[in-house]
C-alpha atoms as a PDB file:
ATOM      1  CA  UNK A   1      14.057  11.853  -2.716  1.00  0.00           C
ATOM      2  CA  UNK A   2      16.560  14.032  -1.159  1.00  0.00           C
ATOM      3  CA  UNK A   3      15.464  13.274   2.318  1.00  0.00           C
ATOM      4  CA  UNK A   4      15.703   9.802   2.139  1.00  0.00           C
ATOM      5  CA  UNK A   5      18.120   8.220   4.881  1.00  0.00           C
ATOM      6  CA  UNK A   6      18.146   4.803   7.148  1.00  0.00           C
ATOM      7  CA  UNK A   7      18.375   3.126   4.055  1.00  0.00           C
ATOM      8  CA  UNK A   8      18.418  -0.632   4.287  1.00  0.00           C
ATOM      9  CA  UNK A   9      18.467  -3.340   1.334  1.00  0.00           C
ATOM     10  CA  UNK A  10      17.114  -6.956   1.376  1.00  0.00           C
ATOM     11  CA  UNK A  11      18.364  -7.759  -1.790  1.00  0.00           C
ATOM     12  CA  UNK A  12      21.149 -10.280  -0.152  1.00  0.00           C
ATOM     13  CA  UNK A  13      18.002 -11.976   2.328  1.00  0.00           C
ATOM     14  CA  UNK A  14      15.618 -12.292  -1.073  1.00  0.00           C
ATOM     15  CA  UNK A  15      18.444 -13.960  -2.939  1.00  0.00           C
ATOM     16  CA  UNK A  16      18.958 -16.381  -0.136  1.00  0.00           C
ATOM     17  CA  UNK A  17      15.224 -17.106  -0.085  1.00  0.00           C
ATOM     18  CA  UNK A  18      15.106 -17.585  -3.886  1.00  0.00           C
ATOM     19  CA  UNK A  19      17.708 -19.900  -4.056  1.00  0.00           C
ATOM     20  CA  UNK A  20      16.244 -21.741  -0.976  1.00  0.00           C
ATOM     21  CA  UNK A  21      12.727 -22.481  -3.469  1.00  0.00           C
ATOM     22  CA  UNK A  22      14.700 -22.824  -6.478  1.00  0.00           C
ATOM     23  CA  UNK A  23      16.696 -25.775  -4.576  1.00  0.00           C
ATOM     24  CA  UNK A  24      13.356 -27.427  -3.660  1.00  0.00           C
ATOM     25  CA  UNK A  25      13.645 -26.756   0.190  1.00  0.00           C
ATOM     26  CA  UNK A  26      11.471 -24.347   0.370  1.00  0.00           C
ATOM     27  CA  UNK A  27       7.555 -24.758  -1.041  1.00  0.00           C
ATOM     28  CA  UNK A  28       6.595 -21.919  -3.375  1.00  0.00           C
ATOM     29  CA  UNK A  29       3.284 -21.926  -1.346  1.00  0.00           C
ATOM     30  CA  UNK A  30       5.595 -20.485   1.861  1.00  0.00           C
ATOM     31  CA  UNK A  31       6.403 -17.889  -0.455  1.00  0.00           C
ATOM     32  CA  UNK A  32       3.571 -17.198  -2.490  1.00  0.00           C
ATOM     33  CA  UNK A  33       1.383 -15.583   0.448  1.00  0.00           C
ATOM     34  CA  UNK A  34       0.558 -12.375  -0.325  1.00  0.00           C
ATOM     35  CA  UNK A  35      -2.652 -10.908   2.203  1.00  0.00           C
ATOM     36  CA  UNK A  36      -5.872 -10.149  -0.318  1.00  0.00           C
ATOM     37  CA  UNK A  37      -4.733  -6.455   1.235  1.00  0.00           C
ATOM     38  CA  UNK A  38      -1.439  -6.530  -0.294  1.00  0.00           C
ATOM     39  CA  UNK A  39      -2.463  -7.676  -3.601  1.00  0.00           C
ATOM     40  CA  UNK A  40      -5.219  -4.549  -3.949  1.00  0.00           C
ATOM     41  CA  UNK A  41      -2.886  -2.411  -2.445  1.00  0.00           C
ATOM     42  CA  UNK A  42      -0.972  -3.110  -5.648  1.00  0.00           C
ATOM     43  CA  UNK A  43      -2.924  -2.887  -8.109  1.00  0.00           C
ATOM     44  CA  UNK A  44      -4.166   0.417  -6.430  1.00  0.00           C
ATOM     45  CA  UNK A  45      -1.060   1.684  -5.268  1.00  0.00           C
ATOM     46  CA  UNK A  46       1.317   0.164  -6.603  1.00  0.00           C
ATOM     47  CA  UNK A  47       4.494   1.061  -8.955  1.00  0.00           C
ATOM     48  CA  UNK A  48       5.054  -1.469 -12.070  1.00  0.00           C
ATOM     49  CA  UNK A  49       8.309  -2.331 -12.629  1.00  0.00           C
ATOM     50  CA  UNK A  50      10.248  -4.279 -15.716  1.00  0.00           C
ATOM     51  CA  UNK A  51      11.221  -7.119 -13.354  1.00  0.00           C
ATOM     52  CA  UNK A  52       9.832 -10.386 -13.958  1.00  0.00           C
ATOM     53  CA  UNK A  53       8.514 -12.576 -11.030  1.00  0.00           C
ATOM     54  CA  UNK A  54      11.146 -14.165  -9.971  1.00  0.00           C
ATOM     55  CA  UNK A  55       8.754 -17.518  -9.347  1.00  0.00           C
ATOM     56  CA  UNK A  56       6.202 -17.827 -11.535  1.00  0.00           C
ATOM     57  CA  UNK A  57       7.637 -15.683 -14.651  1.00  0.00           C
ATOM     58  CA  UNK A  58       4.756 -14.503 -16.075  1.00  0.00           C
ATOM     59  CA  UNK A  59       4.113 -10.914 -14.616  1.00  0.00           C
ATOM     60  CA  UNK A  60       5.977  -7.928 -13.697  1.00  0.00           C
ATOM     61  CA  UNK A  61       6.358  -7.437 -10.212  1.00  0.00           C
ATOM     62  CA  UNK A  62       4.964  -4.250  -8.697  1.00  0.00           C
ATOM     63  CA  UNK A  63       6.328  -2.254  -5.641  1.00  0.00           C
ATOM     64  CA  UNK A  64       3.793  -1.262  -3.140  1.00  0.00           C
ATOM     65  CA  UNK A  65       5.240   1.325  -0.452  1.00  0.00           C
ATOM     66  CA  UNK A  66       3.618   1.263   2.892  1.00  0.00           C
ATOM     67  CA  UNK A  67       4.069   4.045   5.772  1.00  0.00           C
ATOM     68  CA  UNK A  68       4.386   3.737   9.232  1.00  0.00           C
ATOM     69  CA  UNK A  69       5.352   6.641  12.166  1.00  0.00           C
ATOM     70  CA  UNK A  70       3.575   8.172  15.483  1.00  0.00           C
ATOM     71  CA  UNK A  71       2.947  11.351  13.612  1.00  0.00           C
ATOM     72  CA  UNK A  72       0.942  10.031  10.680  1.00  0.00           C
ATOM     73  CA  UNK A  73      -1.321   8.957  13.222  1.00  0.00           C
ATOM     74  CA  UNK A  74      -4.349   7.228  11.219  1.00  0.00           C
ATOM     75  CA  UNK A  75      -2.313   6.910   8.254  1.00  0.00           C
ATOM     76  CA  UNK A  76       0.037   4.939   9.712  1.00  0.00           C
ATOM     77  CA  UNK A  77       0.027   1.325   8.256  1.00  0.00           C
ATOM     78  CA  UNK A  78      -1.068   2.640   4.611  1.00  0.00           C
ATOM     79  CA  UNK A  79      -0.066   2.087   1.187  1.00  0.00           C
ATOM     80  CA  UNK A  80       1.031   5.069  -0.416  1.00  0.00           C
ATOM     81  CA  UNK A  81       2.015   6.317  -4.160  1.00  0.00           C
ATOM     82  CA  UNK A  82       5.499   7.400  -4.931  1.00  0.00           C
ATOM     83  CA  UNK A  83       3.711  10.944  -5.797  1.00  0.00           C
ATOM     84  CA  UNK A  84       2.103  10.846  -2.253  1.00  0.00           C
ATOM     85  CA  UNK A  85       5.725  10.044  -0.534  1.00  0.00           C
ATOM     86  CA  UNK A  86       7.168  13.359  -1.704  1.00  0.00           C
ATOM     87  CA  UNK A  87       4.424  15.353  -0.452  1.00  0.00           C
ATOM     88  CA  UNK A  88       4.348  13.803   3.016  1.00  0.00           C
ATOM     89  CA  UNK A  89       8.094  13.977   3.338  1.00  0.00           C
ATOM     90  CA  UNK A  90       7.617  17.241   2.747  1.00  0.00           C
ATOM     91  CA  UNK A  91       4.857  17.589   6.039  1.00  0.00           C
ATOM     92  CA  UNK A  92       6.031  15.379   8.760  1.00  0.00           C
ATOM     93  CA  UNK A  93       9.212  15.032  10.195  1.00  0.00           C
ATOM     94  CA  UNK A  94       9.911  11.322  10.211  1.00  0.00           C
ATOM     95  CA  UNK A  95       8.502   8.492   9.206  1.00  0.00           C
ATOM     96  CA  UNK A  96       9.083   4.729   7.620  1.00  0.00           C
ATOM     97  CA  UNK A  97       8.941   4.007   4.589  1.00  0.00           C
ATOM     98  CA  UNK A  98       8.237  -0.295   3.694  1.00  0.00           C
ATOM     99  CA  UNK A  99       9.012  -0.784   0.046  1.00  0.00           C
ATOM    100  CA  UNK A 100       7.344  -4.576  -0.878  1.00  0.00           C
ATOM    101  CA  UNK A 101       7.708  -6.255  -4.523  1.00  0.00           C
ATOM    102  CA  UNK A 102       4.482  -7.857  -5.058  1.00  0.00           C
ATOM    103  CA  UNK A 103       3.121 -10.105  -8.132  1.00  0.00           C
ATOM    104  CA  UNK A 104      -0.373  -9.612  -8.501  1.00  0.00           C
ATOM    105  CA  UNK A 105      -0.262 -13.538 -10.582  1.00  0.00           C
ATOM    106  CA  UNK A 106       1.199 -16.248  -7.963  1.00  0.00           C
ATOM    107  CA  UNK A 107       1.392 -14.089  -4.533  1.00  0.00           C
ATOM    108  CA  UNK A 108       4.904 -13.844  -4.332  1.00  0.00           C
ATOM    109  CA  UNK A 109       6.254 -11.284  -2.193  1.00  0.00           C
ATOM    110  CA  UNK A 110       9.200  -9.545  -0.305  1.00  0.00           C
ATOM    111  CA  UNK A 111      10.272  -6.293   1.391  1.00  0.00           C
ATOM    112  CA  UNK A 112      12.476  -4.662  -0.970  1.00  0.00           C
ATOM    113  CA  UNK A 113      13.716  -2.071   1.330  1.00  0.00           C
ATOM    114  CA  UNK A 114      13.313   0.231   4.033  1.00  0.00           C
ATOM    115  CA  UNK A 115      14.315   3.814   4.650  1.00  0.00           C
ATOM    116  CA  UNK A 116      13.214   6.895   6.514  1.00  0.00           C
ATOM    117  CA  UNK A 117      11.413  10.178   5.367  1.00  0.00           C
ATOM    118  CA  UNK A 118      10.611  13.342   6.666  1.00  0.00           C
ATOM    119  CA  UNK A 119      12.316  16.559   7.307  1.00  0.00           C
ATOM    120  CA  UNK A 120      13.817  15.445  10.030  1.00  0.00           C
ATOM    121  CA  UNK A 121      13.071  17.315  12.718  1.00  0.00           C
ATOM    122  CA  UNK A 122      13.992  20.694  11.346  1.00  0.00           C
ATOM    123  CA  UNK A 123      11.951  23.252  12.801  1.00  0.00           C
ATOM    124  CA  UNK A 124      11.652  26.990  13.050  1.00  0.00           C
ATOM    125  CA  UNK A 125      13.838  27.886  15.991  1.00  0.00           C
ATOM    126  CA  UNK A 126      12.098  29.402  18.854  1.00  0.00           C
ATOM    127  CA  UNK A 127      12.821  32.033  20.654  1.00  0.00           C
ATOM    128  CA  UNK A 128      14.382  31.554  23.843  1.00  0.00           C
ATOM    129  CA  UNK A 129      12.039  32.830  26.945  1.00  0.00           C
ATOM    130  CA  UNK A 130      14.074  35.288  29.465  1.00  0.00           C
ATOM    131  CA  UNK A 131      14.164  34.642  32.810  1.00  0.00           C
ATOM    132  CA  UNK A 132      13.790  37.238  35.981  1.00  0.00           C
ATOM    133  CA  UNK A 133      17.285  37.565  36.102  1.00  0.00           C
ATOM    134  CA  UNK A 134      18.464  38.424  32.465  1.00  0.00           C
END
């Protein structure tokens, strides 16, 4: 999306984490956690991907994108479809964008990334009022 800034990556933090539970110090049930929300959120709204789950191997992982900003008011704090991100970057002028991998199998999950949306603030300029003297 061409109005996609504030990117930020957590592939260096998920690696970490990974190698933490592949190493044994870290359970796979600290991991595998995902909210009953997330998991429909998903399925729902989710986008498959090609990448294995990187614990238990046997699904795809999907990528749920959630939305948060003052604007969206009581939309804030949803899931949203990749098809429903262009429109509303299209009609409000900033908000976040929460990209989570999700499998749907064992619960693992992880932000992916975050970044910001919107127009940014572009607006119509007004027209300046006079004042008494001018």
């Amino acid at each position: 999306m061409r109005t996609q800034r504030q990117m930020v990556d957590y592939a260096l933090q998920r690696r970490s984490l990974l190698a933490e539970v592949h190493a044994g110090r870290v359970g796979t049930d600290e991991v595998c956690d995902a909210n009953p929300y997330l998991l429909r959120a998903a399925k729902f709204h989710g986008l498959p991907t090609e990448v294995a789950c990187p614990v238990c191997r046997k699904e795809h992982l999907t990528h749920v994108s959630w939305v948060y900003g003052d604007e969206l008011k009581h939309a804030s704090g949803s899931a949203r479809t990749p098809e429903e991100l262009a429109r509303m970057a299209t009609m409000f002028a900033e908000f976040t964008v929460y990209t989570v991998e999700v499998c749907r199998t064992c619960s693992w999950n992880h932000l992916v990334q975050s970044y910001v949306l919107g127009t940014g603030g572009v607006r119509t300029p007004k027209t300046r009022r006079r004042t008494a003297a001018e």
